[in-house]
N, C-alpha and C. Protein backbone atom coordinates (compact mmCIF):
# COMPACT_ATOMS: atom_id res chain seq x y z
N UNK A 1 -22.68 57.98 19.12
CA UNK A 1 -21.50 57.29 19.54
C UNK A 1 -20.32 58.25 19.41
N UNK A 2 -19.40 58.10 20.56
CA UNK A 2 -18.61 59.29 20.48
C UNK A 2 -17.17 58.68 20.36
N UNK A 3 -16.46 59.13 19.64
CA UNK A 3 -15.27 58.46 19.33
C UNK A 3 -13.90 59.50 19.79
N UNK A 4 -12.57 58.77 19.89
CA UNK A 4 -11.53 60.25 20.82
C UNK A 4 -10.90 60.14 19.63
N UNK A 5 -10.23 61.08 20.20
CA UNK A 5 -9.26 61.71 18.69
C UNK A 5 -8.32 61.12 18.16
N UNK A 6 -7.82 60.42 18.86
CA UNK A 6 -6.95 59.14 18.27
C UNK A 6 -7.70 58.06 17.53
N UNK A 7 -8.84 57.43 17.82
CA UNK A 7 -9.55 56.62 16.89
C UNK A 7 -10.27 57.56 15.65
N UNK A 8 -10.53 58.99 15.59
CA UNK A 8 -10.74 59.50 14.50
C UNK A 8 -9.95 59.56 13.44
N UNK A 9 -8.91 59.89 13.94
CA UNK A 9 -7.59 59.91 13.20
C UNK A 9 -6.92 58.12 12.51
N UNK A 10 -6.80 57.33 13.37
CA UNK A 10 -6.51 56.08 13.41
C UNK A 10 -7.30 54.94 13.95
N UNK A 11 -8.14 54.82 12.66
CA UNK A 11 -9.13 54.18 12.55
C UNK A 11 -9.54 52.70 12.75
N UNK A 12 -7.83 52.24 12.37
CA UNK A 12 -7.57 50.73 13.12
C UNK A 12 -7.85 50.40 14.70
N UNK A 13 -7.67 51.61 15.48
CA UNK A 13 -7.56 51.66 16.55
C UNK A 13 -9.11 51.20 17.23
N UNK A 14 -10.42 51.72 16.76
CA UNK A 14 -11.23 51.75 16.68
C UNK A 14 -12.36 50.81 16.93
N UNK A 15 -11.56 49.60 15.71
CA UNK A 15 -12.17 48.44 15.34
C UNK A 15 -11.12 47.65 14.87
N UNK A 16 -10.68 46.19 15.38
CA UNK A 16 -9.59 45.20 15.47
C UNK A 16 -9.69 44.65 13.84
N UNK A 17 -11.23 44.83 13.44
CA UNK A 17 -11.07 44.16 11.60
C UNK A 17 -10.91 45.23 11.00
N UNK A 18 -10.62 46.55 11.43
CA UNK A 18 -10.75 47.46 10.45
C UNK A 18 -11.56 47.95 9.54
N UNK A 19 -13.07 48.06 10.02
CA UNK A 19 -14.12 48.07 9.73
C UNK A 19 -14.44 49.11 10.54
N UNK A 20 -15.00 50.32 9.44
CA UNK A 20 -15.71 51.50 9.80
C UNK A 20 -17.00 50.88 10.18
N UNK A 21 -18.00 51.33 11.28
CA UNK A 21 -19.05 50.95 11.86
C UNK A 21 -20.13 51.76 11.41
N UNK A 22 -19.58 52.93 10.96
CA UNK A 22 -20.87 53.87 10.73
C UNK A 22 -21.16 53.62 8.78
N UNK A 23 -20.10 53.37 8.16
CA UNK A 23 -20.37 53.25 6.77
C UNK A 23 -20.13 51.36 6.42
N UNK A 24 -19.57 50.81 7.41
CA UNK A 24 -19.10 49.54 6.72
C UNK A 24 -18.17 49.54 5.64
N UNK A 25 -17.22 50.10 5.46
CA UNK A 25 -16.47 50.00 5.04
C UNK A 25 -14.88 49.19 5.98
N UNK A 26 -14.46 48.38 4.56
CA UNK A 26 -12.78 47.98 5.17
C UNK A 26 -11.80 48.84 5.28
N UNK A 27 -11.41 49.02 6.23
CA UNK A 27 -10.00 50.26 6.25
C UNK A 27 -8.55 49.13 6.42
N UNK A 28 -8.82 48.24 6.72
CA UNK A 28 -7.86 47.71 6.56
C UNK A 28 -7.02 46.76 5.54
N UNK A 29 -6.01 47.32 4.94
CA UNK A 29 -5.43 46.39 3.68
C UNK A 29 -4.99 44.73 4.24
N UNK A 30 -4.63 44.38 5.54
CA UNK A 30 -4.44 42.74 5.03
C UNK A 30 -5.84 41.82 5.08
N UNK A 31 -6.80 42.50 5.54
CA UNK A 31 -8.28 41.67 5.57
C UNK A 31 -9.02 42.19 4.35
N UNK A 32 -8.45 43.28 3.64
CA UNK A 32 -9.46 43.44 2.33
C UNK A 32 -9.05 42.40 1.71
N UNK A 33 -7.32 42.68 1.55
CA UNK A 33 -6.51 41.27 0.48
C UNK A 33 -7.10 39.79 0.84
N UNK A 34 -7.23 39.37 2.38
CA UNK A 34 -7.55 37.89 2.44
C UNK A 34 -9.08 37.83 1.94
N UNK A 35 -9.74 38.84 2.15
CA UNK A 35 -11.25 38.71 1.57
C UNK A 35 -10.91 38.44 -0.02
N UNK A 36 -10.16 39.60 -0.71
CA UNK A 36 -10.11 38.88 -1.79
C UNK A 36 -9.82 37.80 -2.53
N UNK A 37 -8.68 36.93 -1.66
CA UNK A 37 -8.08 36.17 -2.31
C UNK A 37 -9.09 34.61 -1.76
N UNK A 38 -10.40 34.79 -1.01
CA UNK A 38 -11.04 33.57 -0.32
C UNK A 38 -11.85 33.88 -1.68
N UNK A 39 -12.40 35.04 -2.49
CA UNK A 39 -13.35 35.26 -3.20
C UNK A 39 -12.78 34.89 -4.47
N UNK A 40 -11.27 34.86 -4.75
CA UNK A 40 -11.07 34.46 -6.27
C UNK A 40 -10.98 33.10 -6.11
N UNK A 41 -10.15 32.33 -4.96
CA UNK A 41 -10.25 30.67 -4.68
C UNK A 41 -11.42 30.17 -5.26
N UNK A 42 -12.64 30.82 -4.27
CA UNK A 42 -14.09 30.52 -4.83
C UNK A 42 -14.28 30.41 -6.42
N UNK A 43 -13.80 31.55 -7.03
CA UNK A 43 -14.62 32.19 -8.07
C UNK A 43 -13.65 30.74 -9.38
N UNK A 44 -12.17 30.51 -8.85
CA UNK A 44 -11.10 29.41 -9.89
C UNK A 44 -11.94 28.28 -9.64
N UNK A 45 -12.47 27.92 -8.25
CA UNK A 45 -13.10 26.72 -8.54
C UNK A 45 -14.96 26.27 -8.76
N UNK A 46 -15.24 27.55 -8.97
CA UNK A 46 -16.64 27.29 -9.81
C UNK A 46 -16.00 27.47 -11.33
N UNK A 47 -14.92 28.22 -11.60
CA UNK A 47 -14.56 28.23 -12.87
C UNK A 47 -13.99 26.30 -13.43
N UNK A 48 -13.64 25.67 -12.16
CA UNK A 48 -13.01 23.98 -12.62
C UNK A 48 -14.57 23.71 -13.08
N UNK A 49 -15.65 23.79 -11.84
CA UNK A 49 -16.54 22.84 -12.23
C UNK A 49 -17.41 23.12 -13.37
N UNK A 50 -17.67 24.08 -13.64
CA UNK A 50 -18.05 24.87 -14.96
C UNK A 50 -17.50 24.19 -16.18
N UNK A 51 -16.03 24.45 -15.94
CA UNK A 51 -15.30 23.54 -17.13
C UNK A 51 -15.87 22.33 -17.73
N UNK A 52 -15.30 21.28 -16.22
CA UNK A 52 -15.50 19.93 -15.83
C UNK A 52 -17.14 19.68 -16.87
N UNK A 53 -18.28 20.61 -16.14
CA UNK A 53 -19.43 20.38 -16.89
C UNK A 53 -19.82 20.26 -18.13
N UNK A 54 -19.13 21.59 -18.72
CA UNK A 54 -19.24 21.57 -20.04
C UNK A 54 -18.78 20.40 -20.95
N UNK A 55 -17.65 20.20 -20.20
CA UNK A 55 -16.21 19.51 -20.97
C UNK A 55 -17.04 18.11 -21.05
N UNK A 56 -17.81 17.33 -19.87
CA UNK A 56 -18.85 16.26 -19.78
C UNK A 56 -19.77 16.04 -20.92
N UNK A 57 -20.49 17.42 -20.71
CA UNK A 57 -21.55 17.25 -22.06
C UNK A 57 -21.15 17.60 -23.47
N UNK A 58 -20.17 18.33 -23.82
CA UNK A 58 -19.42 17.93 -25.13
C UNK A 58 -19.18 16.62 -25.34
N UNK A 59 -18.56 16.14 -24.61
CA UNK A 59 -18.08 14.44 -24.59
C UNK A 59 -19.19 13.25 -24.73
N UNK A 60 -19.87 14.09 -24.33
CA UNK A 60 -21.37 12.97 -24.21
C UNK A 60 -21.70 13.21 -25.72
N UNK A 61 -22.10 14.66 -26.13
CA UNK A 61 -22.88 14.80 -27.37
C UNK A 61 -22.06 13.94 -28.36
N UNK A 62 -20.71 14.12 -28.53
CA UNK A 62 -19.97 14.13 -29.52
C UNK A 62 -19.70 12.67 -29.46
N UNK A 63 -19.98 12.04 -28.37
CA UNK A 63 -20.17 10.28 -28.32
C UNK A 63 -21.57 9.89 -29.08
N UNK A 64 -22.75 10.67 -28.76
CA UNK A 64 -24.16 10.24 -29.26
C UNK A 64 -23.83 10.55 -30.48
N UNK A 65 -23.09 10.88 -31.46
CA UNK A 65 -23.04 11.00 -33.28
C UNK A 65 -22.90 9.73 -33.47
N UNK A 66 -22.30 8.83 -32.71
CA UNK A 66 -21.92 7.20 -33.43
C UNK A 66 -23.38 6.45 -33.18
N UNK A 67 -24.55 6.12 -34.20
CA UNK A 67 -25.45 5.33 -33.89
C UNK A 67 -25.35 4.20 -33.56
N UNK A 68 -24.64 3.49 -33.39
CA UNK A 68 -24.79 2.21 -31.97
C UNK A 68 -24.84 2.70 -30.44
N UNK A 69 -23.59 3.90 -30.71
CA UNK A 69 -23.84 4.32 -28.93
C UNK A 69 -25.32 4.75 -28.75
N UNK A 70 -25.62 5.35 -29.81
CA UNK A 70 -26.99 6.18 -28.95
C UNK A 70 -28.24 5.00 -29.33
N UNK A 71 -28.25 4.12 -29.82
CA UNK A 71 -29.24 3.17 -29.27
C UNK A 71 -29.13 2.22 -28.45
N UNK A 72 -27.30 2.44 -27.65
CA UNK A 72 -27.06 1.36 -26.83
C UNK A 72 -27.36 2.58 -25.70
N UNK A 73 -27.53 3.45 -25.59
CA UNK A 73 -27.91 4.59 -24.17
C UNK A 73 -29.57 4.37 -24.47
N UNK A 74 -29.64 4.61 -25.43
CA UNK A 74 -31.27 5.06 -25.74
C UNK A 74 -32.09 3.40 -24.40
N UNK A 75 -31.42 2.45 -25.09
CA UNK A 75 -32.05 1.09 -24.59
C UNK A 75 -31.61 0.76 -23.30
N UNK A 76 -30.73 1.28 -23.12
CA UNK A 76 -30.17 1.17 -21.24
C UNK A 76 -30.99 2.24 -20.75
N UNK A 77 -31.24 3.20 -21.02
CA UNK A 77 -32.18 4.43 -20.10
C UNK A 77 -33.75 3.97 -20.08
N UNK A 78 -34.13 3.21 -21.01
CA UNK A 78 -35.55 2.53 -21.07
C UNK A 78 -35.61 1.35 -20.06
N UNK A 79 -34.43 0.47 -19.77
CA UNK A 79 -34.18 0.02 -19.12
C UNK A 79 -34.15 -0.09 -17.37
N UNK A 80 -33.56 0.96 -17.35
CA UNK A 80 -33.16 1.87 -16.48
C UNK A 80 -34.71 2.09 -16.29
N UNK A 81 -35.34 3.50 -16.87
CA UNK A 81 -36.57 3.86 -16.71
C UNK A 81 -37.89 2.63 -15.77
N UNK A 82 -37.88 2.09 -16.96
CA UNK A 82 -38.74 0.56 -16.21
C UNK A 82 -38.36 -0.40 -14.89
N UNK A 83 -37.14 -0.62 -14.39
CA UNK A 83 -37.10 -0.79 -13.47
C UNK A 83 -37.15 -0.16 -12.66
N UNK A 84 -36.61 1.08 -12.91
CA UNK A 84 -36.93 1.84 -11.68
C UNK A 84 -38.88 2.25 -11.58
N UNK A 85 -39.37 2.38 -12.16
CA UNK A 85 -40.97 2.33 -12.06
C UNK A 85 -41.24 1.26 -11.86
N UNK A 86 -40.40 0.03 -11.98
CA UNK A 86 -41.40 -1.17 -11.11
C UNK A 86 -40.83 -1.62 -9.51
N UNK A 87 -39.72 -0.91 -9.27
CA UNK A 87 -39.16 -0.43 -8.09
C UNK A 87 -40.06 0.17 -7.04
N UNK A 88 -40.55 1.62 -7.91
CA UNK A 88 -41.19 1.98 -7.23
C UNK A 88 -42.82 1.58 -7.14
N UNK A 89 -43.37 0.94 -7.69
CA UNK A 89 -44.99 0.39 -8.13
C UNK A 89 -44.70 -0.33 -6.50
N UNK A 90 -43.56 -1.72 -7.05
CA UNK A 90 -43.90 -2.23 -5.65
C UNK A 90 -43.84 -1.71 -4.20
N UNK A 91 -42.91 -0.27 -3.98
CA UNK A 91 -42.59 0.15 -2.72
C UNK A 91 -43.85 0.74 -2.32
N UNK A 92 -44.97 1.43 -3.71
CA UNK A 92 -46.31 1.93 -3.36
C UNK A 92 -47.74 0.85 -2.47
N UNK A 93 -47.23 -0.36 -3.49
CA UNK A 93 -48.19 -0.98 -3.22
C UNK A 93 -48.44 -1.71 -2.02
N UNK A 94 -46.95 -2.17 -1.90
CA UNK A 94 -46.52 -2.95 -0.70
C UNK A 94 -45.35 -2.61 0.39
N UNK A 95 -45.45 -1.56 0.57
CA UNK A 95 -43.62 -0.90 1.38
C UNK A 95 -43.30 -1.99 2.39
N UNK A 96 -44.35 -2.62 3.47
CA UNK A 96 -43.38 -3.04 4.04
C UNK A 96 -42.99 -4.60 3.86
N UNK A 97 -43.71 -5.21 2.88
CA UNK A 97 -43.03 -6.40 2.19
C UNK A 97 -41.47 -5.69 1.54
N UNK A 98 -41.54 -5.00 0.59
CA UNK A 98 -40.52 -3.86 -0.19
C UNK A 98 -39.48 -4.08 1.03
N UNK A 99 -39.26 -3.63 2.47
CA UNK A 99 -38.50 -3.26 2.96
C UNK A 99 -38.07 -4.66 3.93
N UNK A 100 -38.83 -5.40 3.69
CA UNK A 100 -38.70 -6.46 4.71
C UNK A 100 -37.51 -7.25 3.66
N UNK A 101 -37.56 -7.47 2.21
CA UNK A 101 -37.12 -8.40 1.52
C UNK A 101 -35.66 -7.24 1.38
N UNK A 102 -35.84 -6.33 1.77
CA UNK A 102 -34.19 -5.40 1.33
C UNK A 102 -33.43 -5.37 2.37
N UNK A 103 -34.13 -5.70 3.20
CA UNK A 103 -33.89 -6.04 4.62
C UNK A 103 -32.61 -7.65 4.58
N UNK A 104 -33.63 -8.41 4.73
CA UNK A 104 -33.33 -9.46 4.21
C UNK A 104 -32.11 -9.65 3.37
N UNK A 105 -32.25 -9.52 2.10
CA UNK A 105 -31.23 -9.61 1.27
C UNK A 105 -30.00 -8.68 1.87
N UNK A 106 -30.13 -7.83 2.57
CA UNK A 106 -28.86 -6.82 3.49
C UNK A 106 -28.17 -7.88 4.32
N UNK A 107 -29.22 -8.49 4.77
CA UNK A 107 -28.54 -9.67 6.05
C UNK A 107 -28.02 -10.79 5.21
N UNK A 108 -28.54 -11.38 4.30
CA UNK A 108 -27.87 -12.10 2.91
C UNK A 108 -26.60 -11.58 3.34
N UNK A 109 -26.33 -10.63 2.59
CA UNK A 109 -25.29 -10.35 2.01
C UNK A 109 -24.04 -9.90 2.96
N UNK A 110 -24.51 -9.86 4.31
CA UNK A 110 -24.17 -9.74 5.57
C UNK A 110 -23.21 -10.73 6.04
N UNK A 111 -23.94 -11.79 5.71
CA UNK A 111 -23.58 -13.23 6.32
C UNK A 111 -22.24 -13.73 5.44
N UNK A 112 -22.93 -13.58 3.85
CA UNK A 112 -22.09 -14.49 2.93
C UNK A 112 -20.50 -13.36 3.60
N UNK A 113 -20.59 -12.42 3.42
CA UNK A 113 -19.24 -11.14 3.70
C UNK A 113 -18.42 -11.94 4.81
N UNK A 114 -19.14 -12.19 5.89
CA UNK A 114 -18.88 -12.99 7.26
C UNK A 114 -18.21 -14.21 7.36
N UNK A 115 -18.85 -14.74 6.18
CA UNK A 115 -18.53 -16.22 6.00
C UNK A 115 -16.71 -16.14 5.38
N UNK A 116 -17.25 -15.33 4.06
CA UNK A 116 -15.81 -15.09 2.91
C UNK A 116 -14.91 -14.49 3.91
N UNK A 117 -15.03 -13.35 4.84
CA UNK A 117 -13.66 -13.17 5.90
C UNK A 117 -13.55 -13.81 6.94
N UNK A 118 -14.28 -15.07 7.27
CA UNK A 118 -13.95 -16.24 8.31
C UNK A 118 -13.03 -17.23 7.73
N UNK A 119 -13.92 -17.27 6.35
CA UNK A 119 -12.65 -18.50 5.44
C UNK A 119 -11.55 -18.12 4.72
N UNK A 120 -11.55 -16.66 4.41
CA UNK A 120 -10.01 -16.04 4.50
C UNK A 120 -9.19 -16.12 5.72
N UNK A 121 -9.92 -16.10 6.85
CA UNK A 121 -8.67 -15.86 7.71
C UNK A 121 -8.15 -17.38 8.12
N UNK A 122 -9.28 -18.00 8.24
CA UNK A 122 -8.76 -20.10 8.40
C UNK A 122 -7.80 -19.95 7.27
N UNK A 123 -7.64 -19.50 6.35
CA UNK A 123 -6.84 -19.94 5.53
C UNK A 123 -5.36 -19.23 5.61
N UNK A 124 -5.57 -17.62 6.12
CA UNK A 124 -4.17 -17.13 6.16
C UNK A 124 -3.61 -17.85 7.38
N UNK A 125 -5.06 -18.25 8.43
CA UNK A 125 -3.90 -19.13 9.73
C UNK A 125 -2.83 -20.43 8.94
N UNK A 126 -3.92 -20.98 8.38
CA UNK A 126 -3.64 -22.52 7.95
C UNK A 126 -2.53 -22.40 6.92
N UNK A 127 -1.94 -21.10 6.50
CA UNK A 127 -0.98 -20.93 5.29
C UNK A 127 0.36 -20.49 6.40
N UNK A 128 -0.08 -19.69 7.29
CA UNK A 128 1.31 -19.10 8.08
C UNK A 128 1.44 -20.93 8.66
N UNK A 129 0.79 -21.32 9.69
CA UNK A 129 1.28 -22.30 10.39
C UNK A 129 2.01 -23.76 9.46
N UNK A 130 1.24 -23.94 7.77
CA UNK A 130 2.45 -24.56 7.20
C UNK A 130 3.45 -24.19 6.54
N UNK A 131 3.39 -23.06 6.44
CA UNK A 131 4.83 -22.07 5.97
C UNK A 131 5.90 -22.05 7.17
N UNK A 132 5.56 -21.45 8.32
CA UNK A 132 6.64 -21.85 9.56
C UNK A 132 7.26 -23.06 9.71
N UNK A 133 5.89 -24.06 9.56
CA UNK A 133 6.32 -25.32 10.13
C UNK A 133 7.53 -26.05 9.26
N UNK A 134 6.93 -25.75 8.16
CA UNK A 134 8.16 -25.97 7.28
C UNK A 134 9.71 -25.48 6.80
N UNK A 135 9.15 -24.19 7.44
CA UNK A 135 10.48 -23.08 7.36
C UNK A 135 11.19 -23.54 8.30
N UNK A 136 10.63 -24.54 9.63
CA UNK A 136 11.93 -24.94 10.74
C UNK A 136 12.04 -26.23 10.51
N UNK A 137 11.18 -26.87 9.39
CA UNK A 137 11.64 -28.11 8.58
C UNK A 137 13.10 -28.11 8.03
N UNK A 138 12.79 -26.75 7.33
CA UNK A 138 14.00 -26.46 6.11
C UNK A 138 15.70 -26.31 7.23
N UNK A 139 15.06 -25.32 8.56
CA UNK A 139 16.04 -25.07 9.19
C UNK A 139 16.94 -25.95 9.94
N UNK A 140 15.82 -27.00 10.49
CA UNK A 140 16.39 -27.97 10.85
C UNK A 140 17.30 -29.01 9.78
N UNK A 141 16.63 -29.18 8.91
CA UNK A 141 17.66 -29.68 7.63
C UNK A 141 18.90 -29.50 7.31
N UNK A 142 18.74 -28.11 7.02
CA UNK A 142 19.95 -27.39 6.68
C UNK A 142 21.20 -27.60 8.01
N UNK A 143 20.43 -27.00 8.87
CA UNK A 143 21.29 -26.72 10.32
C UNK A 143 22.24 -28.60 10.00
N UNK A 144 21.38 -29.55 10.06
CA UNK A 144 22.20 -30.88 10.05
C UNK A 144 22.61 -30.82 8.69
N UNK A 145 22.70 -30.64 7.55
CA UNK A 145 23.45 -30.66 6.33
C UNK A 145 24.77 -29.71 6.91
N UNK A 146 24.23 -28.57 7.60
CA UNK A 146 25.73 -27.96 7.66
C UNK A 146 26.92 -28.67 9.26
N UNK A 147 25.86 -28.98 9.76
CA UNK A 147 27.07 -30.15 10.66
C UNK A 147 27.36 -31.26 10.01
N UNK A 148 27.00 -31.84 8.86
CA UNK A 148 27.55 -32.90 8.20
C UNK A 148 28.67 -32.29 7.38
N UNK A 149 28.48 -31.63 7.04
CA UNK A 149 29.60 -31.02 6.15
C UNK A 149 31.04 -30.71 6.62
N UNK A 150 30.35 -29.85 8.12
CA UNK A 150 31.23 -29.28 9.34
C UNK A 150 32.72 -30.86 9.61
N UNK A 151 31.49 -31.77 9.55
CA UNK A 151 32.34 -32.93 10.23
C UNK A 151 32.70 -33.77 9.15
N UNK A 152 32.60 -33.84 7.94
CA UNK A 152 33.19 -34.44 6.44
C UNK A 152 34.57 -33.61 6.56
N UNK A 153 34.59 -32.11 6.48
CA UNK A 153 35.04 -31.15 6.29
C UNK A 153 36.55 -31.80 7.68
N UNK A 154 36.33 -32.12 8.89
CA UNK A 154 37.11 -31.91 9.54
C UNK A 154 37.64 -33.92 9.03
N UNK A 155 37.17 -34.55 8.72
CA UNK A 155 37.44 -35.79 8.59
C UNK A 155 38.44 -35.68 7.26
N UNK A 156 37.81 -34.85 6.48
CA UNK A 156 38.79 -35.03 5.24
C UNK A 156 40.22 -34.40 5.45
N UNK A 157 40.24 -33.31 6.63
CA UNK A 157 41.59 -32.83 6.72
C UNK A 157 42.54 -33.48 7.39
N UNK A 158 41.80 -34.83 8.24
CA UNK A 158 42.16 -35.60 8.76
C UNK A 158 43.19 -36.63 7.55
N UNK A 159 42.22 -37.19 6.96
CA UNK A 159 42.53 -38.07 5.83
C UNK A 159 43.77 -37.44 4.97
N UNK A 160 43.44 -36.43 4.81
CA UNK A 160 44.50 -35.47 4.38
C UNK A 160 46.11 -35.31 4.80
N UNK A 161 45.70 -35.51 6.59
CA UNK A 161 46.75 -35.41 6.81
C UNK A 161 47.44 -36.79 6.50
N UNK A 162 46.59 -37.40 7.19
CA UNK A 162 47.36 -39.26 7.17
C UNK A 162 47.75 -39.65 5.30
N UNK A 163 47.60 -39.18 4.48
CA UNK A 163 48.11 -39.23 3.25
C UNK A 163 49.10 -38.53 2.90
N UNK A 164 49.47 -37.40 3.67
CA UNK A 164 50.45 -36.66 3.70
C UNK A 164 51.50 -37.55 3.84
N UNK A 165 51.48 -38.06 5.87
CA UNK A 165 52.22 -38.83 6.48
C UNK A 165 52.85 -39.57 5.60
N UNK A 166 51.87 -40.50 4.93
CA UNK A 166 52.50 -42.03 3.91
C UNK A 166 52.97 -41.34 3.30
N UNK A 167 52.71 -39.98 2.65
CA UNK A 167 53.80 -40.08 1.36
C UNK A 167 55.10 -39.15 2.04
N UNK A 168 55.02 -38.51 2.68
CA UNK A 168 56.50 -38.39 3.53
C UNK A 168 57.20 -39.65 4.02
N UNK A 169 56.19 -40.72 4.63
CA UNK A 169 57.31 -41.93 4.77
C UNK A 169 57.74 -42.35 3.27
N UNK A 170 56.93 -42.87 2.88
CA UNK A 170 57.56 -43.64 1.50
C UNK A 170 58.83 -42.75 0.42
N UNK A 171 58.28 -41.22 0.99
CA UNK A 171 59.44 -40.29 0.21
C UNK A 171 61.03 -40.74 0.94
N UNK A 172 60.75 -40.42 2.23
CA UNK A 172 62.03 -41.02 3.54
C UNK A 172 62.56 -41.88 3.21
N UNK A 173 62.13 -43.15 2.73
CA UNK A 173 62.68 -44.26 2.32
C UNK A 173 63.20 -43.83 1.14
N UNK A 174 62.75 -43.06 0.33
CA UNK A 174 63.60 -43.18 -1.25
C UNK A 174 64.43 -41.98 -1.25
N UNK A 175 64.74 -41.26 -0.07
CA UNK A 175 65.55 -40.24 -0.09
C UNK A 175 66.83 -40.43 0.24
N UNK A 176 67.72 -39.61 -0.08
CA UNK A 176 69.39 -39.80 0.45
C UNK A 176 69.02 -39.31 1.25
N UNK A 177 70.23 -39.73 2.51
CA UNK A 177 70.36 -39.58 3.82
C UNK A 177 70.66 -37.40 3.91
N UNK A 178 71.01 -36.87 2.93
CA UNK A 178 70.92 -35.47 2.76
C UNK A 178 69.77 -34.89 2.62
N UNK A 179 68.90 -35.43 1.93
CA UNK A 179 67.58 -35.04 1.56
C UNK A 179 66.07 -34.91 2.85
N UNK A 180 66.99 -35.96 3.95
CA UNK A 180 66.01 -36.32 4.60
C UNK A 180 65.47 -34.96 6.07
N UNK A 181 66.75 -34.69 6.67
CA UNK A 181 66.76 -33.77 7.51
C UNK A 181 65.48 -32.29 6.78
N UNK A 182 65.34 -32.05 5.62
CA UNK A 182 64.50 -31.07 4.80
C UNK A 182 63.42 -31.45 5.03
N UNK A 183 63.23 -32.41 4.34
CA UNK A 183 61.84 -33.44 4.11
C UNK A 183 61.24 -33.19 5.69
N UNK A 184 61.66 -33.65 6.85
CA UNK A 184 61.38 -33.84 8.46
C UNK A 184 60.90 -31.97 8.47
N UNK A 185 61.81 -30.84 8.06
CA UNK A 185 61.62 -29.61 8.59
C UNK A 185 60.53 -29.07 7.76
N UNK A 186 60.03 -29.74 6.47
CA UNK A 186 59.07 -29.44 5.82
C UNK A 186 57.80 -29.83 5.77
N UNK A 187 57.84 -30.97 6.79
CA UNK A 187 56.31 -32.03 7.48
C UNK A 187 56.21 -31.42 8.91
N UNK A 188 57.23 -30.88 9.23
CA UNK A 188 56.63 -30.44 10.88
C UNK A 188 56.18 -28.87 10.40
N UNK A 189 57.01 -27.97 9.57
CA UNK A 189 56.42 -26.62 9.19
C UNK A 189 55.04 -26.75 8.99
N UNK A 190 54.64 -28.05 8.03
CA UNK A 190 53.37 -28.06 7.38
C UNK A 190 52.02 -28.40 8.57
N UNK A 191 52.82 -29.57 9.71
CA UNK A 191 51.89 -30.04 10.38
C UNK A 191 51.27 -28.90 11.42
N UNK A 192 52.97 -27.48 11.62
CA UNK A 192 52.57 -26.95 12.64
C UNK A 192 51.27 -25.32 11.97
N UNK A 193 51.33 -25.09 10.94
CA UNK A 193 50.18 -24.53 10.04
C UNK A 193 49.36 -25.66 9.28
């Protein structure tokens, strides 16, 4: 393989990864660096799970010193053990009874799922439609409490006024004839605000 004098010299030129072909070697510094830094990523996170592992089975051992735990593991793993060997006895003896009844119980458990999010949702209908219905219960209520009020409100300023009136007349009558011309400029100021 014959190479020109510019790729002898400048070796990048050569090959785009910077990779000598005849020795395999990297000539290039930003793909040596990313090689390295994919190889320490690697290397920090076999160093977590390493940890993680150890750090597990310390925790475990140093739990099995308390004798209740370790005859409450000891008797769950025997447990454990035996069902799972009579798990498997029956899948030997009989697989496709074994698979027919896991079968089965899948569709069980299929249905009841079906059922519980059919009668959740009757119920979120049946909760929105008396929550609304009532919410334009409330609105309608209110809406007429606040036109009753609206129209108390305009009746009393009414009443208001006509109590005014009487007691400006009855004042008129007990006023001197000086007093009165005021009294008149102080019921029309009032009537006209």
């Amino acid at each position: 393989m014959e190479r020109s004098r510019s790729e002898l010299q400048n070796p990048a030129l050569s090959n785009s990864a910077g990779i000598n072909n005849d020795v395999g070697i990297n000539n290039n510094p930003q793909t040596a660096n990313s090689t390295t830094a994919v190889s320490t990523g690697k290397s920090c996170s076999s160093k977590l799970v390493k940890g993680v592992v150890v750090g597990a089975v310390v925790g475990g051992c140093i739990t099995l010193l308390d004798n209740k735990t370790r005859s409450s593991v000891k008797r769950r793993a025997v447990t454990l053990k035996d069902s799972s060997a009579n798990m498997i006895n029956q899948v030997k003896e009989n697989p496709q009874e074994t698979k027919e009844k896991m079968v089965q119980q899948m569709k069980n458990a299929s249905n009841l799922l079906k059922d519980a999010i059919n009668d959740a949702k009757h119920l979120y209908e049946r909760v929105n439609e008396d929550f609304f219905k009532q919410a334009e219960d409330v609105k309608s209520v209110t809406h007429d409490a606040k036109s009753t009020v609206e129209d108390a409100k305009s009746d009393l300023q009414q009443i208001g006024e006509k109590v005014k009136d009487a007691t400006s007349e009855i004042s008129k009558e007990k006023m001197t004839p000086d007093e009165k011309p005021e009294a008149e400029r102080e019921r029309t100021y009032q009537s006209i605000h």
